[in-house]
C-alpha atoms as a PDB file:
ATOM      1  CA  UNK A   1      33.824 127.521 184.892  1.00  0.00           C
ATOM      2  CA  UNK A   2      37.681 127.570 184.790  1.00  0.00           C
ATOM      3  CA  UNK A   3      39.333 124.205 184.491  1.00  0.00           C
ATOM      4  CA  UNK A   4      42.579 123.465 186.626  1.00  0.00           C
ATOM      5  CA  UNK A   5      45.070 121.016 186.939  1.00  0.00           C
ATOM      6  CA  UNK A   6      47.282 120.670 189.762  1.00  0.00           C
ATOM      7  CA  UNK A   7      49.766 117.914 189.514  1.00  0.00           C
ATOM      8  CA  UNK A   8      50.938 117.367 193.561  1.00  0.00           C
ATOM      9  CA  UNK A   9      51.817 113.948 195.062  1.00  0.00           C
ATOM     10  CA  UNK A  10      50.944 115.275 198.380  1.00  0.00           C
ATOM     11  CA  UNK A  11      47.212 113.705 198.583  1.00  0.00           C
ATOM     12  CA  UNK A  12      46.239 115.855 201.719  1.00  0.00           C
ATOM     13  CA  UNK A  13      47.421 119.418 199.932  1.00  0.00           C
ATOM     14  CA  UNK A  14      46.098 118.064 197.061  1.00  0.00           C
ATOM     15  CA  UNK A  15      42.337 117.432 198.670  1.00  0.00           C
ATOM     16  CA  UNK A  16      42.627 120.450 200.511  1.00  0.00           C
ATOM     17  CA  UNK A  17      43.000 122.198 197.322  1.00  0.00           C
ATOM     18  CA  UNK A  18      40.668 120.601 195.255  1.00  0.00           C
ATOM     19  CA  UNK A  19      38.021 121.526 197.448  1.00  0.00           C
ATOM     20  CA  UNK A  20      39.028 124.871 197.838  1.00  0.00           C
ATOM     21  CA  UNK A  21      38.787 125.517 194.290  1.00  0.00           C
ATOM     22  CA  UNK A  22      35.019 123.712 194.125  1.00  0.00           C
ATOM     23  CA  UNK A  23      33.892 126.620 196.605  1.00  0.00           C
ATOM     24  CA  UNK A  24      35.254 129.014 194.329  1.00  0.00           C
ATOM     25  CA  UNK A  25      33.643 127.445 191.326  1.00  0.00           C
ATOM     26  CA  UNK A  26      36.862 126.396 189.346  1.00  0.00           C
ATOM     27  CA  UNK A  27      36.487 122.475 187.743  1.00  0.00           C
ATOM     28  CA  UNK A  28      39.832 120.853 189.441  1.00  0.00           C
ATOM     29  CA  UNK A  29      41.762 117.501 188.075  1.00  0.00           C
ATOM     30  CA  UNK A  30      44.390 115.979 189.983  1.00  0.00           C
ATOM     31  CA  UNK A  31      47.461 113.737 189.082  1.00  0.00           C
ATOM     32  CA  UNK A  32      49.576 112.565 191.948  1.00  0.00           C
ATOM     33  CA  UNK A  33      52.705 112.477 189.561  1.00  0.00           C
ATOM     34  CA  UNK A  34      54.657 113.920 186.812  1.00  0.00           C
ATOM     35  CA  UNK A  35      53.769 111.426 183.978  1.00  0.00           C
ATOM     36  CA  UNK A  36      50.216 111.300 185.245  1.00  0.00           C
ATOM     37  CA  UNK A  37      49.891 115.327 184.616  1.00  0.00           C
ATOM     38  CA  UNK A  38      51.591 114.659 181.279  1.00  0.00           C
ATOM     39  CA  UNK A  39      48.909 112.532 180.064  1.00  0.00           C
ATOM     40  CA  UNK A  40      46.500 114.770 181.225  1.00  0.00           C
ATOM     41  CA  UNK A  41      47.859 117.829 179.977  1.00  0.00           C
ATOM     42  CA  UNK A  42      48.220 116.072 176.637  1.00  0.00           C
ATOM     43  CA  UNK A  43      44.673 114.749 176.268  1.00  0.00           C
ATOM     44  CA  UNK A  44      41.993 117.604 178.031  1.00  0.00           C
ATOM     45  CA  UNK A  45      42.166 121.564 177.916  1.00  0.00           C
ATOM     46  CA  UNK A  46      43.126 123.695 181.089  1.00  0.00           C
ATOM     47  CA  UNK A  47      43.253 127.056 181.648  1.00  0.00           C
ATOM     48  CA  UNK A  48      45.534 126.965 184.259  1.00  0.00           C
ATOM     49  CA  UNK A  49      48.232 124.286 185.594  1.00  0.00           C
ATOM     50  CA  UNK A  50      49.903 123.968 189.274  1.00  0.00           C
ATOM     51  CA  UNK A  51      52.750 122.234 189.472  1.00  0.00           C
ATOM     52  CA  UNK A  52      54.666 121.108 192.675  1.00  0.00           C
ATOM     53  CA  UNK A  53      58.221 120.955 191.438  1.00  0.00           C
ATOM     54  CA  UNK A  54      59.268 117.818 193.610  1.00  0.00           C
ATOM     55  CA  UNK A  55      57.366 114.412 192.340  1.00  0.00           C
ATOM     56  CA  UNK A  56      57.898 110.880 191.564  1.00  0.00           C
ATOM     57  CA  UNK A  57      58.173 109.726 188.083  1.00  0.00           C
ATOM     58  CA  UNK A  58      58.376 113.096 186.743  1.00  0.00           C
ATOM     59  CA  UNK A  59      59.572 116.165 188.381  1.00  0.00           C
ATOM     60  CA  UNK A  60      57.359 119.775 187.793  1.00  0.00           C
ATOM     61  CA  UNK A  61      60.584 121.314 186.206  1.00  0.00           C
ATOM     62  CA  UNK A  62      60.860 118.216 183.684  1.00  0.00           C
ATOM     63  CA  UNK A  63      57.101 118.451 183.135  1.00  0.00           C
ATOM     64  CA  UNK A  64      57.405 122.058 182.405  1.00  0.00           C
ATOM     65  CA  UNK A  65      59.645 121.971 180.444  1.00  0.00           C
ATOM     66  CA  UNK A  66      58.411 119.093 178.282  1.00  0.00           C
ATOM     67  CA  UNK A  67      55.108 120.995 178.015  1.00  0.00           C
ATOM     68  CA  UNK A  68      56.755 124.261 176.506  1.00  0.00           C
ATOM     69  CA  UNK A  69      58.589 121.613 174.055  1.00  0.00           C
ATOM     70  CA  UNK A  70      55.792 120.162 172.839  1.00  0.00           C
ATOM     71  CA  UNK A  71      53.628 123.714 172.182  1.00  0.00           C
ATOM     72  CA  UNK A  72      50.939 123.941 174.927  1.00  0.00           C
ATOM     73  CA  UNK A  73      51.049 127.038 175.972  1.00  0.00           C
ATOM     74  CA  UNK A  74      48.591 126.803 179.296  1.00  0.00           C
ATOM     75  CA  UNK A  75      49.926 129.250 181.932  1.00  0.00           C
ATOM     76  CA  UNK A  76      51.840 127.565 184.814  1.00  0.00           C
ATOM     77  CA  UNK A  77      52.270 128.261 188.495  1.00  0.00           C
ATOM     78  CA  UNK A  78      54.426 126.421 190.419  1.00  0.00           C
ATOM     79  CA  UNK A  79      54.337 125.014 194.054  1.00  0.00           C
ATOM     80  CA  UNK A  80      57.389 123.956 195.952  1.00  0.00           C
ATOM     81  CA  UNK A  81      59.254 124.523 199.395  1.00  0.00           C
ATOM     82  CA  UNK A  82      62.047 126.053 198.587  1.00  0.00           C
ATOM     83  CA  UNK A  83      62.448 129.960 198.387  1.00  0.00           C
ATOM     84  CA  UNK A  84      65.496 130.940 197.432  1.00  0.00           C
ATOM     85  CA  UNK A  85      66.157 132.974 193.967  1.00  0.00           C
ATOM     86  CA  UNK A  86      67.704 129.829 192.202  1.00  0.00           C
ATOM     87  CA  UNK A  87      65.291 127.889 193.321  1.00  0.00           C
ATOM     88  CA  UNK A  88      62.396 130.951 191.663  1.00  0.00           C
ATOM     89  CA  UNK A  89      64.793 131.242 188.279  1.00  0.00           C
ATOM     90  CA  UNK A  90      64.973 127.526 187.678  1.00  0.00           C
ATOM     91  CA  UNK A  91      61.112 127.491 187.323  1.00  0.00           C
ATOM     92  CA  UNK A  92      61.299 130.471 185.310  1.00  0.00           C
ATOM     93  CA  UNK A  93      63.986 129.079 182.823  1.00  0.00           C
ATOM     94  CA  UNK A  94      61.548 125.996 182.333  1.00  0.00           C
ATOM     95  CA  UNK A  95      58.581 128.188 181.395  1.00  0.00           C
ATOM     96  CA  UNK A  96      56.665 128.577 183.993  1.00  0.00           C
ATOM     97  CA  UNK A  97      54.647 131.669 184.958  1.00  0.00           C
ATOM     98  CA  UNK A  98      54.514 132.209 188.597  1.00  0.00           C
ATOM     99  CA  UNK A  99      55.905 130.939 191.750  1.00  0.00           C
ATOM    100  CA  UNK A 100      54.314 130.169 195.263  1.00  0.00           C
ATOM    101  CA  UNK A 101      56.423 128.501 198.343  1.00  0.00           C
ATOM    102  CA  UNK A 102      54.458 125.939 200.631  1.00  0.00           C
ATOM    103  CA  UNK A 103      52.864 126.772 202.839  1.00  0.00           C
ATOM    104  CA  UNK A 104      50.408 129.603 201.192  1.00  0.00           C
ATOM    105  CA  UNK A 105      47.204 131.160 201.817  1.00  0.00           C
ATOM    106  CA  UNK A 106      44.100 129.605 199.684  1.00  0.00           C
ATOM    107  CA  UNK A 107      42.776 133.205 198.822  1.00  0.00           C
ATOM    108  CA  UNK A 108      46.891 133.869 197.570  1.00  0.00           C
ATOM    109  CA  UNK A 109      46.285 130.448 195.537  1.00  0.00           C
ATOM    110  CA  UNK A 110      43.059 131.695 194.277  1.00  0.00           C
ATOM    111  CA  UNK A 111      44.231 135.308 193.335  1.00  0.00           C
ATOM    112  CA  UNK A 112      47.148 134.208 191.195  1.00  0.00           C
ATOM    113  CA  UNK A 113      45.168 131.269 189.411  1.00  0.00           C
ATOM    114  CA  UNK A 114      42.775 134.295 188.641  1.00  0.00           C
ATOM    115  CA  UNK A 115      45.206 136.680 186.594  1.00  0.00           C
ATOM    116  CA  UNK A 116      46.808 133.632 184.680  1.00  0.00           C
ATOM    117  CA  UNK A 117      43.273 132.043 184.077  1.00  0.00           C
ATOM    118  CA  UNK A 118      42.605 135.400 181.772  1.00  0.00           C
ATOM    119  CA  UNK A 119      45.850 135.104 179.544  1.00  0.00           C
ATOM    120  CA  UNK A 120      47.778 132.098 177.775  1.00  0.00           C
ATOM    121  CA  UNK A 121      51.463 131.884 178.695  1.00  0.00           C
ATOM    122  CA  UNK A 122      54.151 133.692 176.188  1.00  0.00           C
ATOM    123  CA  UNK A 123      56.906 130.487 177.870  1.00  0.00           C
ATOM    124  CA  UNK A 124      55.840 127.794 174.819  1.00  0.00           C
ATOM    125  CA  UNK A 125      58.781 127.944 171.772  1.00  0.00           C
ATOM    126  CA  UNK A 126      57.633 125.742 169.399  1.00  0.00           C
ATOM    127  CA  UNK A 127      54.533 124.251 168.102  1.00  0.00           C
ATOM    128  CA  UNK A 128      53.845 121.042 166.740  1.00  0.00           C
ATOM    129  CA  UNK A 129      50.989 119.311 165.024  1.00  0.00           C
ATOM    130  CA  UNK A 130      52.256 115.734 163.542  1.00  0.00           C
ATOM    131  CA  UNK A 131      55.310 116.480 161.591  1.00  0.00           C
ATOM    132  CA  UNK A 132      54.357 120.246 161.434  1.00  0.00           C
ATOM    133  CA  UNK A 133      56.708 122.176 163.175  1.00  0.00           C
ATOM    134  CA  UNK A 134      56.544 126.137 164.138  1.00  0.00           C
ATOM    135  CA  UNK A 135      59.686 127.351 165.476  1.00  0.00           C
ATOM    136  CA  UNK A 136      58.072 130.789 167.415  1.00  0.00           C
ATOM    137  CA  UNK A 137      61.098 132.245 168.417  1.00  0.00           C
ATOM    138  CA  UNK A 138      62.599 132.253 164.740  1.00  0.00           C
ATOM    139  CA  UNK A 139      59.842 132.294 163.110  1.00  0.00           C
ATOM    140  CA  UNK A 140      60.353 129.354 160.687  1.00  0.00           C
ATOM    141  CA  UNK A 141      57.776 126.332 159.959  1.00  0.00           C
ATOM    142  CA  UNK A 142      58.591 122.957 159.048  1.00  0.00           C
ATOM    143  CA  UNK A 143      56.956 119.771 157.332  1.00  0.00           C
ATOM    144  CA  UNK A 144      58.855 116.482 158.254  1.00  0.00           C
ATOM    145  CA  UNK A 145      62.108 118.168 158.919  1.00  0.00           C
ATOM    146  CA  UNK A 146      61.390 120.346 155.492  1.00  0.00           C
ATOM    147  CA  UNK A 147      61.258 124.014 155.312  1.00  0.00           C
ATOM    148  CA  UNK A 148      57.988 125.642 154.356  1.00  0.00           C
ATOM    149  CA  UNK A 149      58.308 129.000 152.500  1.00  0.00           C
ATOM    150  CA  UNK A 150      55.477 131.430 153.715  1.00  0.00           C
ATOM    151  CA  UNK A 151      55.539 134.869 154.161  1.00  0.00           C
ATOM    152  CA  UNK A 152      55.367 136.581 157.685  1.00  0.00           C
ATOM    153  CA  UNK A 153      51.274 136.764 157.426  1.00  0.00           C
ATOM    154  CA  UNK A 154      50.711 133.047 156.483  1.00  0.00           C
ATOM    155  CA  UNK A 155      52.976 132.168 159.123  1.00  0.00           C
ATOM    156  CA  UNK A 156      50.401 134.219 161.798  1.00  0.00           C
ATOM    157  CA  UNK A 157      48.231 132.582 160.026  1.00  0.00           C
ATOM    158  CA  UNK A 158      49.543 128.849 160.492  1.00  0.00           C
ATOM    159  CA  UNK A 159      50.549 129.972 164.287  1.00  0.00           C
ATOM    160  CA  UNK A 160      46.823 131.003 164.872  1.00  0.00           C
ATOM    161  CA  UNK A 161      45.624 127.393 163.373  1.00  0.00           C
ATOM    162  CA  UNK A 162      48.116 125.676 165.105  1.00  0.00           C
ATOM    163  CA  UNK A 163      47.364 127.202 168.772  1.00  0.00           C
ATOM    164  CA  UNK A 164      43.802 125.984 167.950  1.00  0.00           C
ATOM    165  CA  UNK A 165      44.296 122.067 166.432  1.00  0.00           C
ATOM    166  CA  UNK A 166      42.286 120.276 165.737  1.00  0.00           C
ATOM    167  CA  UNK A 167      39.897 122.439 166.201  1.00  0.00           C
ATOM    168  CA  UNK A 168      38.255 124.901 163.830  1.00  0.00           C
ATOM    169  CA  UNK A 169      39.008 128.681 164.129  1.00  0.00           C
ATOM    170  CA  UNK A 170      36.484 131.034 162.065  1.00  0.00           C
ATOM    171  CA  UNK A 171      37.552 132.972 159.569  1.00  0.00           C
ATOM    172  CA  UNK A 172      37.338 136.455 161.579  1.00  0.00           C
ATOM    173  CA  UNK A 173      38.608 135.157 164.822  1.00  0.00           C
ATOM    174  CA  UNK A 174      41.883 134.425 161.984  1.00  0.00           C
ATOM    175  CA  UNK A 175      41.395 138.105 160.573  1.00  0.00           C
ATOM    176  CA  UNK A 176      41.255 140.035 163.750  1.00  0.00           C
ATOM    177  CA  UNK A 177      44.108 137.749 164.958  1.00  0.00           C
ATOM    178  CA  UNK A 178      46.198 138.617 162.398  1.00  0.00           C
ATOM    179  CA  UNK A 179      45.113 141.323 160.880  1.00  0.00           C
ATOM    180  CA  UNK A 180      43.392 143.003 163.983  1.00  0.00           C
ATOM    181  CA  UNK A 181      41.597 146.346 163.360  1.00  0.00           C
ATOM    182  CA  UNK A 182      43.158 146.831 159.945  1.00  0.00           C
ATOM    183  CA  UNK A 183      41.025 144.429 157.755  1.00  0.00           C
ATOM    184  CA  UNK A 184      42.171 142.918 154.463  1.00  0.00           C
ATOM    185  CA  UNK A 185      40.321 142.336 151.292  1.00  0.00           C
ATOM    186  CA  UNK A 186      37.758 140.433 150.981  1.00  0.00           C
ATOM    187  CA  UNK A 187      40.237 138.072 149.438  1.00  0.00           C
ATOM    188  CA  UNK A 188      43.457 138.315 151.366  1.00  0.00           C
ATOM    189  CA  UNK A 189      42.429 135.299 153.234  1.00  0.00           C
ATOM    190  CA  UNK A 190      41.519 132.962 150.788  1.00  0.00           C
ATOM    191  CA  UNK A 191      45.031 133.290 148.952  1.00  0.00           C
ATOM    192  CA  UNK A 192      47.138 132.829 151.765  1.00  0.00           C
ATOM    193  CA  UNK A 193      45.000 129.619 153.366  1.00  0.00           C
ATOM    194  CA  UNK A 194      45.485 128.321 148.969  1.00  0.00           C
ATOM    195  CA  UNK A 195      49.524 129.333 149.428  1.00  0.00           C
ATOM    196  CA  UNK A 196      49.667 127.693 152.455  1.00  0.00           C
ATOM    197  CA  UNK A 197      47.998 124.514 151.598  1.00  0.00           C
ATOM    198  CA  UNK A 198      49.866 124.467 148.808  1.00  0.00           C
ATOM    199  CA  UNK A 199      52.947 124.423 150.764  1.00  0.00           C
ATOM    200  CA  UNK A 200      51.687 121.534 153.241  1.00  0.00           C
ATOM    201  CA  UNK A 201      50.915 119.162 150.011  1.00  0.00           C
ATOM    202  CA  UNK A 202      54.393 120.016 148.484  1.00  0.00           C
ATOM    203  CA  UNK A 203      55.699 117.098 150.980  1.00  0.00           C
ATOM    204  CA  UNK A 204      53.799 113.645 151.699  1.00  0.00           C
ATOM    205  CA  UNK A 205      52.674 114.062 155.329  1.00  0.00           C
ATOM    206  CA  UNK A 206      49.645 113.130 158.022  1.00  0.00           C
ATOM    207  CA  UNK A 207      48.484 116.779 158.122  1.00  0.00           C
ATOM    208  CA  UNK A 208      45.964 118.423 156.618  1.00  0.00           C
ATOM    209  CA  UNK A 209      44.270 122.070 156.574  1.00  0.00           C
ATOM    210  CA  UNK A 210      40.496 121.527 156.122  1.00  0.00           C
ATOM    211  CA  UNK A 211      37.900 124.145 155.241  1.00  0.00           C
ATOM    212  CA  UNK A 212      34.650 124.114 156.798  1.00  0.00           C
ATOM    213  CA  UNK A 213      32.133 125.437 154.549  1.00  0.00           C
ATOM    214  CA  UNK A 214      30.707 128.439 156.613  1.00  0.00           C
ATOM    215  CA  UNK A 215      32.894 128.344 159.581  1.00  0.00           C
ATOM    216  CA  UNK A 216      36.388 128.710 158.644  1.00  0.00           C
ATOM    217  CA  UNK A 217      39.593 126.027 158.742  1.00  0.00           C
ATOM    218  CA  UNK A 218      41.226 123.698 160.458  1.00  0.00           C
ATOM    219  CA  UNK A 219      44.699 122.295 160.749  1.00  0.00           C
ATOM    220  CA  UNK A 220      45.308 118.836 162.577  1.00  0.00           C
ATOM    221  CA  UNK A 221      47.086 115.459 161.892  1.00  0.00           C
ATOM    222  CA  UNK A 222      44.884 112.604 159.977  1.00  0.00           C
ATOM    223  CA  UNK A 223      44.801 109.140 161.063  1.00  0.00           C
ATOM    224  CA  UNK A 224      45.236 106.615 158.416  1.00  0.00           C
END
């Protein structure tokens, strides 16, 4: 079942929607504002997000745009009343993924929630785990503000843990991520996860890259 958020402070769209998206099998939260979607963006998984641009507390273009700052990557369409091309490039210069005016056939809802349901959005620039930055556009990781020295493959590497924290990622979903069809040595792996731990402990931080025995590794931020 897909999960969906839509973030709309009108409560009668909002219903309408909701149950529109039960009949077609997709699990639906709501927030009625801005910071409300924040917190639920931040704390639960979704495949999808909708987004009505105009909202109290928080409008959809802030909350886009605070998403893409912050790393999550979750493909976003947007909902709003106003169809004009500024309007349309606005939402695109925050990072969302598609556009919809009000008022809008369910089944057109439906079919667009469909296609981004089956990829992650390219809009996200950075990620960040703790003090663990990964700048995606340059291409350059940091620890507390510090530069981390790794080479173009640990840095897919650290991008594919990253995407996944806290959670653990096996060690082929890493080597057909990175590596894809042409597989590395039996070792390859192993040397790059030791150089890039290496690099993590050169500075005192929260994070940590853990090895599961027989799984694979995970990156995330320990509480103290």
């Amino acid at each position: 079942m897909m999960n969906v958020l839509l973030v709309e402070d009108d409560i009668d769209l909002a219903t309408t929607i909701v149950d529109y998206l039960e009949l077609e099998s997709m699990a639906c939260d709501h927030a009625s504002n801005g910071l409300m979607g924040l917190n639920l963006i931040e704390n639960a998984e979704y495949q999808v997000i909708i987004l009505d641009i105009n909202m109290p507390k928080m409008d959809g273009i802030t909350l886009c745009k605070r998403m893409r700052e912050i790393g999550i990557d979750t493909p976003v369409l947007m909902l709003t009343a106003r169809d004009t091309l500024d309007n349309k490039l606005e939402g695109f210069n925050a990072g969302s993924d598609d556009y919809l005016v009000k008022p809008f056939a369910m089944q057109e809802l439906i079919a667009r929630i469909q296609v981004l349901g089956r990829r992650r959005s390219g809009e996200t620039k950075r990620l960040m785990v703790g003090g663990l930055t990964l700048d995606l556009t340059q291409r350059i990781a940091t620890l507390n503000q510090q530069p981390l020295k790794l080479s173009p493959t640990a840095l897919a590497i650290l991008e594919v843990l990253m995407r996944a924290s806290p959670q653990t990622v096996t060690r082929q979903h890493i080597i057909q991520t990175v590596w894809g069809d042409d597989q590395p040595d039996s070792n390859s792996l192993k040397v790059h996860i030791y150089h890039l731990r290496k690099q993590l402990e050169r500075y005192e931080s929260s994070i940590s890259l853990d090895t599961i025995a027989s799984v694979g590794f995970a990156i995330k931020e320990t509480t103290q």
